[in-house]
PDB file of N, CA and C in Angstrom:
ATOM      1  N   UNK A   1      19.110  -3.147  -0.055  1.00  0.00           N
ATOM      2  CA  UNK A   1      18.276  -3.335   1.099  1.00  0.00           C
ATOM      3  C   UNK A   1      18.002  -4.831   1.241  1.00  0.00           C
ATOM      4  N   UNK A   2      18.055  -5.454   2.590  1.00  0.00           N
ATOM      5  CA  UNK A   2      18.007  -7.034   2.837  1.00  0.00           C
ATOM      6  C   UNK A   2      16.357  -6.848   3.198  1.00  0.00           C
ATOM      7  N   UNK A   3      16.201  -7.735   3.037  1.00  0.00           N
ATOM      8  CA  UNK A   3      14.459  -7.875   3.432  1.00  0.00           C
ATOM      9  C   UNK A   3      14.505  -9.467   4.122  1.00  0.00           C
ATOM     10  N   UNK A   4      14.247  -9.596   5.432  1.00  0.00           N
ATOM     11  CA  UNK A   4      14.278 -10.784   5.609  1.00  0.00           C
ATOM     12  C   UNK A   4      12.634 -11.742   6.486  1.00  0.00           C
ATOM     13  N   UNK A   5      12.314 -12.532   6.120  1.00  0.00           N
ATOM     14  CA  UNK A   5      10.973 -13.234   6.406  1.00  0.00           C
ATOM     15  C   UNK A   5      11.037 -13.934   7.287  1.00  0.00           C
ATOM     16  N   UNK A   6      10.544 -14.212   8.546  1.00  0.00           N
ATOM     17  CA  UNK A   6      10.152 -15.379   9.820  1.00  0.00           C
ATOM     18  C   UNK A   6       9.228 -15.855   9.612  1.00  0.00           C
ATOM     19  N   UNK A   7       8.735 -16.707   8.968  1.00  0.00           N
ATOM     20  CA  UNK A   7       7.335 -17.429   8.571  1.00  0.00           C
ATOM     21  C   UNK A   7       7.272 -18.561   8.890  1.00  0.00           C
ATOM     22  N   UNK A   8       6.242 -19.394   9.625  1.00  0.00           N
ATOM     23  CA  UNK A   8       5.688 -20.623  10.205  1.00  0.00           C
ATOM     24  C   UNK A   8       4.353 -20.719   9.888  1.00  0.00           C
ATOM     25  N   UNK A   9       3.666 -21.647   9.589  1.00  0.00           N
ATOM     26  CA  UNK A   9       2.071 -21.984  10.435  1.00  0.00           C
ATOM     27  C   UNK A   9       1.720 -22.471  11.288  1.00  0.00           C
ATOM     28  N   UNK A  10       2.734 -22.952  11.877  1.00  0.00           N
ATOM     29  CA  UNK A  10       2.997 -24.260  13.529  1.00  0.00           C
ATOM     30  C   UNK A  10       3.399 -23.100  14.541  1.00  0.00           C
ATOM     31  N   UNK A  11       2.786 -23.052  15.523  1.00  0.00           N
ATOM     32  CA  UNK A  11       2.999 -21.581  16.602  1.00  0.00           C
ATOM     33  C   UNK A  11       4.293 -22.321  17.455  1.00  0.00           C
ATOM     34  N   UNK A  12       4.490 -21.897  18.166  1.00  0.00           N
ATOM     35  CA  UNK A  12       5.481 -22.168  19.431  1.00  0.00           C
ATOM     36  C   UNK A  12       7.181 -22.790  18.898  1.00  0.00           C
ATOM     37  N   UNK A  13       7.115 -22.300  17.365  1.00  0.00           N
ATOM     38  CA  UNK A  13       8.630 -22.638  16.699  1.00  0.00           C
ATOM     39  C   UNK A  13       9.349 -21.535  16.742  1.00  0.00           C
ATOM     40  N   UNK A  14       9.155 -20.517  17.785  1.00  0.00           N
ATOM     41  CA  UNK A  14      10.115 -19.493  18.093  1.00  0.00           C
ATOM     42  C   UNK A  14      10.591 -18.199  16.915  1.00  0.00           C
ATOM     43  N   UNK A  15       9.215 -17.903  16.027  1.00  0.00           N
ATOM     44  CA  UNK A  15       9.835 -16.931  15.333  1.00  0.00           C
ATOM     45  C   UNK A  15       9.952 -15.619  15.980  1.00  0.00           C
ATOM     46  N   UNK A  16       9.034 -15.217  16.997  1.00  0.00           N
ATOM     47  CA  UNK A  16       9.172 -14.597  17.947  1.00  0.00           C
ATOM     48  C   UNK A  16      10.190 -13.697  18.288  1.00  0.00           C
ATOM     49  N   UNK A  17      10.796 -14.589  19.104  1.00  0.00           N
ATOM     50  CA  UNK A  17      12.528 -14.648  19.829  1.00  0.00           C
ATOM     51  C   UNK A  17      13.244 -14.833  18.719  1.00  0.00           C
ATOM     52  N   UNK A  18      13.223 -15.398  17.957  1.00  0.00           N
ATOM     53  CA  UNK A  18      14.176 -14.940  16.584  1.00  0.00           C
ATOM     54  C   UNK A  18      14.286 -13.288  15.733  1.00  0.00           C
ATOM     55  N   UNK A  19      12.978 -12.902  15.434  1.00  0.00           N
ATOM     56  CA  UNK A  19      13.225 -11.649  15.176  1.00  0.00           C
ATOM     57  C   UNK A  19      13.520 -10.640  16.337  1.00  0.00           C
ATOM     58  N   UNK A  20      12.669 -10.824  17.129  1.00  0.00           N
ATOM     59  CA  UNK A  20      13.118 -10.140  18.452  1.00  0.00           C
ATOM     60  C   UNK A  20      14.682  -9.881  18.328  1.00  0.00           C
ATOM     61  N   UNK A  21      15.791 -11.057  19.117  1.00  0.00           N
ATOM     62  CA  UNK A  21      16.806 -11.009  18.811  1.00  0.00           C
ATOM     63  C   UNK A  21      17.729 -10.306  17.784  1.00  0.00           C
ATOM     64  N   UNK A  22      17.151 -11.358  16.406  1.00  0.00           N
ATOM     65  CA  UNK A  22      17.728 -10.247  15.098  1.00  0.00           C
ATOM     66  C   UNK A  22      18.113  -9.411  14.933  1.00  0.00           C
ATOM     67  N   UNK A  23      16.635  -8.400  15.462  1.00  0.00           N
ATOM     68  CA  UNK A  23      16.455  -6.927  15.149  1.00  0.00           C
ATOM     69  C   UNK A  23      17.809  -6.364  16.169  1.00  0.00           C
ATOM     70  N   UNK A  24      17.404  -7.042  17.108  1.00  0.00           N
ATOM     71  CA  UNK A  24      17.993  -5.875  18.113  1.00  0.00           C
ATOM     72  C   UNK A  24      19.592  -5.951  17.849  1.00  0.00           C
ATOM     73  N   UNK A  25      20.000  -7.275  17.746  1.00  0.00           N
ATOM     74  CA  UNK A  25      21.676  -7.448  17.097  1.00  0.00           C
ATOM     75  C   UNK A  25      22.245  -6.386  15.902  1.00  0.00           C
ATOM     76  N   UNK A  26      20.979  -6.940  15.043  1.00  0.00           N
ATOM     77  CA  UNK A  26      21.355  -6.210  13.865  1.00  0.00           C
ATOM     78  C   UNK A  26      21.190  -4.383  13.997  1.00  0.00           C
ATOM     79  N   UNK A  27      20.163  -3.992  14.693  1.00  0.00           N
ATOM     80  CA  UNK A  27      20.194  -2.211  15.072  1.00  0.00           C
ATOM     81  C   UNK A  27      21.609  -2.086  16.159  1.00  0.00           C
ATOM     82  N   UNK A  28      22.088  -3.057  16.930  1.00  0.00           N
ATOM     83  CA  UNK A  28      23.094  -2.562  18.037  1.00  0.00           C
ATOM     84  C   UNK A  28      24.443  -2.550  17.181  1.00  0.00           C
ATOM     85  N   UNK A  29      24.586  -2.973  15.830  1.00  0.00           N
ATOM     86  CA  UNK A  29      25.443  -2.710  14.976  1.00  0.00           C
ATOM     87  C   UNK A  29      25.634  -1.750  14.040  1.00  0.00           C
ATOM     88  N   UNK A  30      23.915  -0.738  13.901  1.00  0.00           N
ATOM     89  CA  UNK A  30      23.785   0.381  13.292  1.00  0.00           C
ATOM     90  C   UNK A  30      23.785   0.350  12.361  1.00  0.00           C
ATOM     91  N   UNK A  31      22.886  -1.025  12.354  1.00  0.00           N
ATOM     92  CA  UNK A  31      21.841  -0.769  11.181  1.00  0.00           C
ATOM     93  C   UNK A  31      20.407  -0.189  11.260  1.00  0.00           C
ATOM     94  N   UNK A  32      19.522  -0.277  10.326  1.00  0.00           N
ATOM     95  CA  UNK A  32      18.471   0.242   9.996  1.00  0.00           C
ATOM     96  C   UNK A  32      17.286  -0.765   9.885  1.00  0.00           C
ATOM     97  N   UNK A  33      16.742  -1.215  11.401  1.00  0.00           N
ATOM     98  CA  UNK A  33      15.769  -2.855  11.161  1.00  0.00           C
ATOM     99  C   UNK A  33      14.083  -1.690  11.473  1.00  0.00           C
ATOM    100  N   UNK A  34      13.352  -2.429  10.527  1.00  0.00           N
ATOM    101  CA  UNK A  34      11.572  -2.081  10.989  1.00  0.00           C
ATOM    102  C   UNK A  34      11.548  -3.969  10.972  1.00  0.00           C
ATOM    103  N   UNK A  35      10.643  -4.097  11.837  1.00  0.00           N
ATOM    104  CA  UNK A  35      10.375  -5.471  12.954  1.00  0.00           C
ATOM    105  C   UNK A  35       8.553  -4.623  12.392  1.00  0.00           C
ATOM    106  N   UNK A  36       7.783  -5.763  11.511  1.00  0.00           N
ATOM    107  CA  UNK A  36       6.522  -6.082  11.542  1.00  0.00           C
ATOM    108  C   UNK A  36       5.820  -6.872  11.661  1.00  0.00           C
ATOM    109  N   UNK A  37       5.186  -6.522  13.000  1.00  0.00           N
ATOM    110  CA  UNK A  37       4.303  -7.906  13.597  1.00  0.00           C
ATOM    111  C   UNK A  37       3.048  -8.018  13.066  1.00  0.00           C
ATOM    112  N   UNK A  38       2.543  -8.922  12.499  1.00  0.00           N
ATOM    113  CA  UNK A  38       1.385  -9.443  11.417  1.00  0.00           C
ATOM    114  C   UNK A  38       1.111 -10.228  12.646  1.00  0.00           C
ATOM    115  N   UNK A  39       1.148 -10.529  13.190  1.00  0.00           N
ATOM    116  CA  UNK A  39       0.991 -11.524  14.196  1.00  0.00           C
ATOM    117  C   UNK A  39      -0.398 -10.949  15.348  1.00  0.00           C
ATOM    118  N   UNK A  40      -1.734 -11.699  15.249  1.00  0.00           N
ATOM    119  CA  UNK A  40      -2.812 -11.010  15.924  1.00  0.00           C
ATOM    120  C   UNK A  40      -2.481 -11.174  17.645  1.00  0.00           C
ATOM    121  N   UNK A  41      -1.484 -11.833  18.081  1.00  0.00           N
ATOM    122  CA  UNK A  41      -1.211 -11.757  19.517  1.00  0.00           C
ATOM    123  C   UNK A  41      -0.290 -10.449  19.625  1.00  0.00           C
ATOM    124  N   UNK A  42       0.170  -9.604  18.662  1.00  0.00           N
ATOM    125  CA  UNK A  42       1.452  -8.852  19.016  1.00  0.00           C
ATOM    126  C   UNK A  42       2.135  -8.924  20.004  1.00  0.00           C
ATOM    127  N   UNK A  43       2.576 -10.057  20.032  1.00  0.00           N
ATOM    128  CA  UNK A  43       3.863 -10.302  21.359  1.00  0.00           C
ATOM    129  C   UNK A  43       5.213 -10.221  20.881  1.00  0.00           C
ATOM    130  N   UNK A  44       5.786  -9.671  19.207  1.00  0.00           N
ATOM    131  CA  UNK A  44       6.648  -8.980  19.262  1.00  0.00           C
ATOM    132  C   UNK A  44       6.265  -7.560  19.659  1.00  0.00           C
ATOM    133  N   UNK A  45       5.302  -7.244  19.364  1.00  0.00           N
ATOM    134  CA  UNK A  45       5.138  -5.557  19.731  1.00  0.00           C
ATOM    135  C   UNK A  45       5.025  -5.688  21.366  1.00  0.00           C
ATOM    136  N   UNK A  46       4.422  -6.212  21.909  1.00  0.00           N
ATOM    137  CA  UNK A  46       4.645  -6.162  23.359  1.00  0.00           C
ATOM    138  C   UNK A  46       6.301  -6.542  23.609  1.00  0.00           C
ATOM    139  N   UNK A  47       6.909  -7.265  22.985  1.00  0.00           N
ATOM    140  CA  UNK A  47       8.007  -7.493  23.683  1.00  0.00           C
ATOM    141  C   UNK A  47       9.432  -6.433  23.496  1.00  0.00           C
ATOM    142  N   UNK A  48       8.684  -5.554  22.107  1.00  0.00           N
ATOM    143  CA  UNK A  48       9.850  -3.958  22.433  1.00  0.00           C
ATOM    144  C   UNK A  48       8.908  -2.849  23.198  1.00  0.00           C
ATOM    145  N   UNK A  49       8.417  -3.350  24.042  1.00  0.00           N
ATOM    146  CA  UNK A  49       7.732  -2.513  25.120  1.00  0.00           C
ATOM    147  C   UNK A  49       6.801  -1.382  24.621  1.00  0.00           C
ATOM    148  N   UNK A  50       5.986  -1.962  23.313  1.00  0.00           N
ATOM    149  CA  UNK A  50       4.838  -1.130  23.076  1.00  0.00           C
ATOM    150  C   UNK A  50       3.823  -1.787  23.134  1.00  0.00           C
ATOM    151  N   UNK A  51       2.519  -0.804  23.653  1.00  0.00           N
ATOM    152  CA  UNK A  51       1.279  -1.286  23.872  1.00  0.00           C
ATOM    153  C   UNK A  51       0.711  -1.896  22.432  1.00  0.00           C
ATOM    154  N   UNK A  52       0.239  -2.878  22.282  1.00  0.00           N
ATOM    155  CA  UNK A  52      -0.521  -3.402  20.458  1.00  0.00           C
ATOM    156  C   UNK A  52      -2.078  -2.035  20.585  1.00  0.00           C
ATOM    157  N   UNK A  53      -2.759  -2.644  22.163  1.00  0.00           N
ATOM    158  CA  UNK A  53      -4.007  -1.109  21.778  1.00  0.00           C
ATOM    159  C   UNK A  53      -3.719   0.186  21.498  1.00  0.00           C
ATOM    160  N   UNK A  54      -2.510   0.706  21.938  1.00  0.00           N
ATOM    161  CA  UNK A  54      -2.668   2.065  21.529  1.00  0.00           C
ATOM    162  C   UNK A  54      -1.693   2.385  20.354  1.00  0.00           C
ATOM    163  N   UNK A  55      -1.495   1.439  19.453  1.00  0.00           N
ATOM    164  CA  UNK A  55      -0.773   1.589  18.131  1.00  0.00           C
ATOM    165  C   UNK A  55      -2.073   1.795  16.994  1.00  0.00           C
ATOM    166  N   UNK A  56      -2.439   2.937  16.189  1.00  0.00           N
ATOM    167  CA  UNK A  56      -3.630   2.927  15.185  1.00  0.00           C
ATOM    168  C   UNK A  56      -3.379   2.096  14.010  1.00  0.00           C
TER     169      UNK A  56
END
């Protein structure tokens, strides 16, 4: 199993759009990606078209 990390403390260096991307490359090849946003803006979770409020 690969485990891979996007980590910054400087905002606007695009880890974002990097995993974003990633994930989706790497699942359209059939693999097996979980994408976890730690991130208190969840704008990866908004950006695979889920709500951040109605996730528990």
């Amino acid at each position: 199993m690969l485990k891979l990390a996007c980590v910054n403390q400087k905002g606007g260096t695009g880890k974002t759009t990097t995993v974003l991307h990633l994930s989706y490359i790497l699942a359209r090849r059939g693999l097996r990606v979980l994408a976890v946003d730690l991130d208190p803006q969840a704008n990866l979770t908004s950006a695979f078209g889920m709500d951040p409020d109605s996730i528990e």
